[in-house]
Protein backbone atom coordinates (compact mmCIF):
# COMPACT_ATOMS: atom_id res chain seq x y z
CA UNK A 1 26.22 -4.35 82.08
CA UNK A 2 23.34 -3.63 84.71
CA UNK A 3 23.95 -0.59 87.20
CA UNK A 4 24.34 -2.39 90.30
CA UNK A 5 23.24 -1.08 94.23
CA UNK A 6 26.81 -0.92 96.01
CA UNK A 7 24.57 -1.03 99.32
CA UNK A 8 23.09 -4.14 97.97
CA UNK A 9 26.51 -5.74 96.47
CA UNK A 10 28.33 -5.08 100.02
CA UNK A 11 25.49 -6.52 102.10
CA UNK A 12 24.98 -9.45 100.08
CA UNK A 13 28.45 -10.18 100.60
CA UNK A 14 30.33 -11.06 104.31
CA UNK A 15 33.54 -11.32 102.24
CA UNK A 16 34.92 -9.28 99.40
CA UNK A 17 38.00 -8.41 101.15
CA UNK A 18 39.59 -5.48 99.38
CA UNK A 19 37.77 -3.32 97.27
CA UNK A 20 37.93 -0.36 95.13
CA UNK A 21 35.72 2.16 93.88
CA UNK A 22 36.51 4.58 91.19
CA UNK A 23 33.66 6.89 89.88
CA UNK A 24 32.38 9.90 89.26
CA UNK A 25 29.27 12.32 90.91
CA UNK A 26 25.95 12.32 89.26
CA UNK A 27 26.82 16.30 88.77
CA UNK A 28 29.50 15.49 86.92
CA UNK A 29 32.01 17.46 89.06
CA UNK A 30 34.42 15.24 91.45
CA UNK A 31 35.97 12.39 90.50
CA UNK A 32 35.30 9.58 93.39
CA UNK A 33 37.75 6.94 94.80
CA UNK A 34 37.35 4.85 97.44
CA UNK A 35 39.05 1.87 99.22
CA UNK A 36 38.35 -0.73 102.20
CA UNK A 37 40.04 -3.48 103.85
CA UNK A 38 38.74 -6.33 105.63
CA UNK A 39 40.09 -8.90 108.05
CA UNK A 40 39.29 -12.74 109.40
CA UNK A 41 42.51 -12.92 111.14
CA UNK A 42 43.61 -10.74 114.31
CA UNK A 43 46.36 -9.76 112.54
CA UNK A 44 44.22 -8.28 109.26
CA UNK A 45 42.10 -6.60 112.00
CA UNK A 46 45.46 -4.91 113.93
CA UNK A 47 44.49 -1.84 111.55
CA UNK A 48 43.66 1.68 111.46
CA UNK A 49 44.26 3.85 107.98
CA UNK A 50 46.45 7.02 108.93
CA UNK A 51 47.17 10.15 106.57
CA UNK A 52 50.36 9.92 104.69
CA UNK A 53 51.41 13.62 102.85
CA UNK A 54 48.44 13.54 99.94
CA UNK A 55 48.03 9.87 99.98
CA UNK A 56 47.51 6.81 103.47
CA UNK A 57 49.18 4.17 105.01
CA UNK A 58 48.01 1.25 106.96
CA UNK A 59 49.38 1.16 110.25
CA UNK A 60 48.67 -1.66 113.33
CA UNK A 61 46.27 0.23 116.00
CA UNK A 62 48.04 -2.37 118.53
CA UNK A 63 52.07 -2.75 117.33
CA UNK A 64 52.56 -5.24 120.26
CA UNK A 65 50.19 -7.36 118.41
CA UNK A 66 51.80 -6.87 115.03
CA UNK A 67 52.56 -10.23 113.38
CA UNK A 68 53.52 -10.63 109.79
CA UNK A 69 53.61 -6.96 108.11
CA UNK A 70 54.54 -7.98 104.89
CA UNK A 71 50.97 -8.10 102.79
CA UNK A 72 49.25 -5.83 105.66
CA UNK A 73 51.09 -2.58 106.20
CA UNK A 74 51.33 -0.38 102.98
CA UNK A 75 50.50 3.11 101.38
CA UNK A 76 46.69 2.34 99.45
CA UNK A 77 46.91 5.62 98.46
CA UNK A 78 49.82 7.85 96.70
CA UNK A 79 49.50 11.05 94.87
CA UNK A 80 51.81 11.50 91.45
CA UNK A 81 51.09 14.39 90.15
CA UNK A 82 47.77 15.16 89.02
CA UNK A 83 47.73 11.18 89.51
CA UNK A 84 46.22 9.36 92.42
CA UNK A 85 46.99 6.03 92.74
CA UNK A 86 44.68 3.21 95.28
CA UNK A 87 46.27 -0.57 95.73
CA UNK A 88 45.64 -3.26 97.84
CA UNK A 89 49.24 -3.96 98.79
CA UNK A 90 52.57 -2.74 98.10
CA UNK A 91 52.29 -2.14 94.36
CA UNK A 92 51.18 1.38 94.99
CA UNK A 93 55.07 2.12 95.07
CA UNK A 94 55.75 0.32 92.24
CA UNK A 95 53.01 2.27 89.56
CA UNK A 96 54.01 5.21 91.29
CA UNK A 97 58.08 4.46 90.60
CA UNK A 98 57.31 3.32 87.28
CA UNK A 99 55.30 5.88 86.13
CA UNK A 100 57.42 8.76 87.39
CA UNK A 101 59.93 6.94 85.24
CA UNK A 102 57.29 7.67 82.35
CA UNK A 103 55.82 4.28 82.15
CA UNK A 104 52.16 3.69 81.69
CA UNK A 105 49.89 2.26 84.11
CA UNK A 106 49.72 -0.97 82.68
CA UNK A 107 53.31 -1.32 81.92
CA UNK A 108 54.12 -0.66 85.65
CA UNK A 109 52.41 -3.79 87.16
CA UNK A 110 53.94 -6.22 84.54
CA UNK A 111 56.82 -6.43 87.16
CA UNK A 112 54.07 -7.42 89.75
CA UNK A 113 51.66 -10.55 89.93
CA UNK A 114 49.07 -11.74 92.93
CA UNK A 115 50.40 -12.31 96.77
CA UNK A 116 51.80 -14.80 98.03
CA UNK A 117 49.58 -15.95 100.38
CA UNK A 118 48.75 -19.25 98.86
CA UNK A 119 46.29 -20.90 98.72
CA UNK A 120 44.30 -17.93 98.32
CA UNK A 121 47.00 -16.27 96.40
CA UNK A 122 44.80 -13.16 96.97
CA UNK A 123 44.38 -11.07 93.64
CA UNK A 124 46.51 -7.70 93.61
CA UNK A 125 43.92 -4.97 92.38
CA UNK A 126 44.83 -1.44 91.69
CA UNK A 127 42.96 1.84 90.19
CA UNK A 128 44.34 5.42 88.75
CA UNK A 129 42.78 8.43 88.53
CA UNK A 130 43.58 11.47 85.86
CA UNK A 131 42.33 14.66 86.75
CA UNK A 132 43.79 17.32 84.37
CA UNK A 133 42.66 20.92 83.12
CA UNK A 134 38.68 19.80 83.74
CA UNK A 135 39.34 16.40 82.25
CA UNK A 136 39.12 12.81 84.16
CA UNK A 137 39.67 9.44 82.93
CA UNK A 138 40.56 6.42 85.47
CA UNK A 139 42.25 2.83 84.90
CA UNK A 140 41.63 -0.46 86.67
CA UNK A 141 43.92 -3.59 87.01
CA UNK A 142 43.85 -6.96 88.80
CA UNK A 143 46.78 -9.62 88.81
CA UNK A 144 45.13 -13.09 89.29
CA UNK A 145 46.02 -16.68 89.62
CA UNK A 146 44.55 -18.80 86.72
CA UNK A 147 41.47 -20.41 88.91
CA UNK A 148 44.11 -20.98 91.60
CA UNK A 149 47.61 -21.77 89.75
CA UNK A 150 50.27 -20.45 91.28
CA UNK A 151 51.99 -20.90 88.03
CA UNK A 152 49.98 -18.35 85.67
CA UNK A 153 49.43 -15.03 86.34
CA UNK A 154 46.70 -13.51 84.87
CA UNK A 155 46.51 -9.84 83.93
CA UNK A 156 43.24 -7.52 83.16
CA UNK A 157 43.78 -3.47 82.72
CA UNK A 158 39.97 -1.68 82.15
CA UNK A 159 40.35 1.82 80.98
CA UNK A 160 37.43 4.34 81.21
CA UNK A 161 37.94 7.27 79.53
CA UNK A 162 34.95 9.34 79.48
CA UNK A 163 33.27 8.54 82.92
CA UNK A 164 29.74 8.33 83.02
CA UNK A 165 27.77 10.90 85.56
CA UNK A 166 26.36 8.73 88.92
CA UNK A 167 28.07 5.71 88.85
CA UNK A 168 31.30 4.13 89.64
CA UNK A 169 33.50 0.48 88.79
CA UNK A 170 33.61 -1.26 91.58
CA UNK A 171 36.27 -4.33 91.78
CA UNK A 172 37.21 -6.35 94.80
CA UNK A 173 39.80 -8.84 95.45
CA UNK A 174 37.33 -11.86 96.23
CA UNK A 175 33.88 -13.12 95.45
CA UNK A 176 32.58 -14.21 98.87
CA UNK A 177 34.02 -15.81 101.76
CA UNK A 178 35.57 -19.08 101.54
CA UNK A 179 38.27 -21.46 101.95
CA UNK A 180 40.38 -20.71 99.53
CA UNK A 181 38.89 -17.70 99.24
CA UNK A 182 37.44 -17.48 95.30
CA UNK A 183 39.12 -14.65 93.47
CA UNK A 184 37.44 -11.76 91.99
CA UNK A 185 35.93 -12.59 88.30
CA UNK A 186 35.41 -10.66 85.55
CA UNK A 187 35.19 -7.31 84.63
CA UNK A 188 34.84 -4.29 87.25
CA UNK A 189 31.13 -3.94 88.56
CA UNK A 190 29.00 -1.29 87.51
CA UNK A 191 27.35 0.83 90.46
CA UNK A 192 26.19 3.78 91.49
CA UNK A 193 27.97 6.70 93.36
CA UNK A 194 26.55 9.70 95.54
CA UNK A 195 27.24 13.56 94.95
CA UNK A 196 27.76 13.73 98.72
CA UNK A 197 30.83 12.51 100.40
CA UNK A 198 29.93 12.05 103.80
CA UNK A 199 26.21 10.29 102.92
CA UNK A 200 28.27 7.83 100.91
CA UNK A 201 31.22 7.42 103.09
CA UNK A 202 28.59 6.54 105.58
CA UNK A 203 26.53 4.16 103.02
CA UNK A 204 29.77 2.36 102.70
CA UNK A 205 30.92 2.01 106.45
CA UNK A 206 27.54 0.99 107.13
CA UNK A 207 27.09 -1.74 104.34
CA UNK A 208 30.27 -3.56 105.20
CA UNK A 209 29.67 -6.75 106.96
CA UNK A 210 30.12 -5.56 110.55
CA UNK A 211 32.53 -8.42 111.96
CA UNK A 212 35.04 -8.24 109.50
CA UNK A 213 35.12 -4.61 108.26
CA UNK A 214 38.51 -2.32 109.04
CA UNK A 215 38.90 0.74 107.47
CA UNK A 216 37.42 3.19 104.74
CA UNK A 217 38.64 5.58 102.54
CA UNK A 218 36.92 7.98 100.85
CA UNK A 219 37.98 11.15 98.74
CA UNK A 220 36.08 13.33 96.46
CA UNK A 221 38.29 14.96 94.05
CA UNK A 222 37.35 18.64 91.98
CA UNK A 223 37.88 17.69 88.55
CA UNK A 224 37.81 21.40 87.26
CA UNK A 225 41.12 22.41 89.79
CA UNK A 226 42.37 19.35 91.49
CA UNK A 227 41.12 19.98 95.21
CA UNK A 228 39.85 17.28 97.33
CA UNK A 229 37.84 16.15 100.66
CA UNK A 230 39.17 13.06 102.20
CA UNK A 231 37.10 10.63 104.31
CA UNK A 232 38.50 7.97 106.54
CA UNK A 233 36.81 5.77 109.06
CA UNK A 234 38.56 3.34 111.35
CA UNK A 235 37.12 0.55 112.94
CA UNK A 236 39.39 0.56 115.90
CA UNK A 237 39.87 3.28 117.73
């Protein structure tokens, strides 16, 4: 699979809605995650990303214009462990349940499938990352309609478990803008991922279309002792 420009994949695209990035630094020393939402509606916009204990929350910047809540407000991020956990929606409670109940990752979304927010019925993607005595491995999972059925639910797990120096998975819920909007395909992309934490928060912020961008997350975890930097960056404010 070619190594892709994540500068280049986010610009080329107005749309991917939710994505995540799971990587690691081109020394070979932090494991990287990293998550962003998007919005067309007022309502997807109403956001801000807050700190939550180890992990976030989405929260509405304006609650008197708070709408539906159900697919918006959620923890992206928990912490299990020497397990961090990134979701687009409200599944992040459910691996983290599951798997403090000693189920695997996979076996924890089987429970789950994609939103319902037909007719997009917007993909459900999630990503875990292992850091453990100098050792990292990560997982990645989407739940998808079958081209758009409501009726299938299709499920893909990608396990990585020797992460390669400099570069990163990158998968997002859609594959442009559109109406419905066309889910993610494929496997995760393959891109590239910067030792520093604040040049690629920035690189990120700044390569999301700037109309419908919301928030960023970015942390940067030590893989030989479990310590982390944490990065977030709110549109509204």
């Amino acid at each position: 699979m070619e190594k892709l420009s994540i500068e280049k994949q986010l610009k080329e695209n107005a749309y991917p809605g939710r994505g995540i990035i799971i990587g690691k630094t081109g020394d070979g020393k932090k494991a990287v995650a990293a998550y962003f939402i998007m919005g067309r509606s007022s309502n997807s916009r109403n956001r801000i990303f807050v700190e939550d204990g180890e992990g976030i929350r989405t929260q509405a910047f304006d609650p008197s214009k708070l709408e539906d809540p159900s697919l918006i407000i959620y923890a992206p991020v928990r912490v299990l462990g020497n397990k961090t956990i990134v979701t687009n929606g409200d599944q992040t409670d459910t691996i983290y349940d599951q798997m403090d109940k000693q189920m695997t990752f996979e076996q924890s979304l089987r429970c789950r499938e994609f939103e319902p927010d037909g007719p997009n019925y917007t993909p459900r993607i999630s990503g875990i990352l292992h850091v453990e005595n100098g050792k990292y491995s990560f997982a990645m999972s989407i739940l998808k309609s079958s081209d758009g059925n409501p009726e299938s639910c299709n499920r893909y797990t990608f396990a990585y478990e020797t992460p390669v120096a400099g570069e990163g998975r990158f998968i997002h819920t859609y594959m442009s803008d559109g109406n419905p909007l066309p889910s993610f395909e494929g496997e995760p992309e393959r891109i590239d991922i910067l030792d520093d934490i604040d040049e690629y928060t920035q690189l990120l912020w700044n390569s999301l279309n700037e109309e419908n961008k919301v928030s960023l997350f970015v942390r940067y975890i030590d893989i030989a002792d479990g310590t982390y930097e944490t990065r977030i960056v709110n549109k509204n404010k």
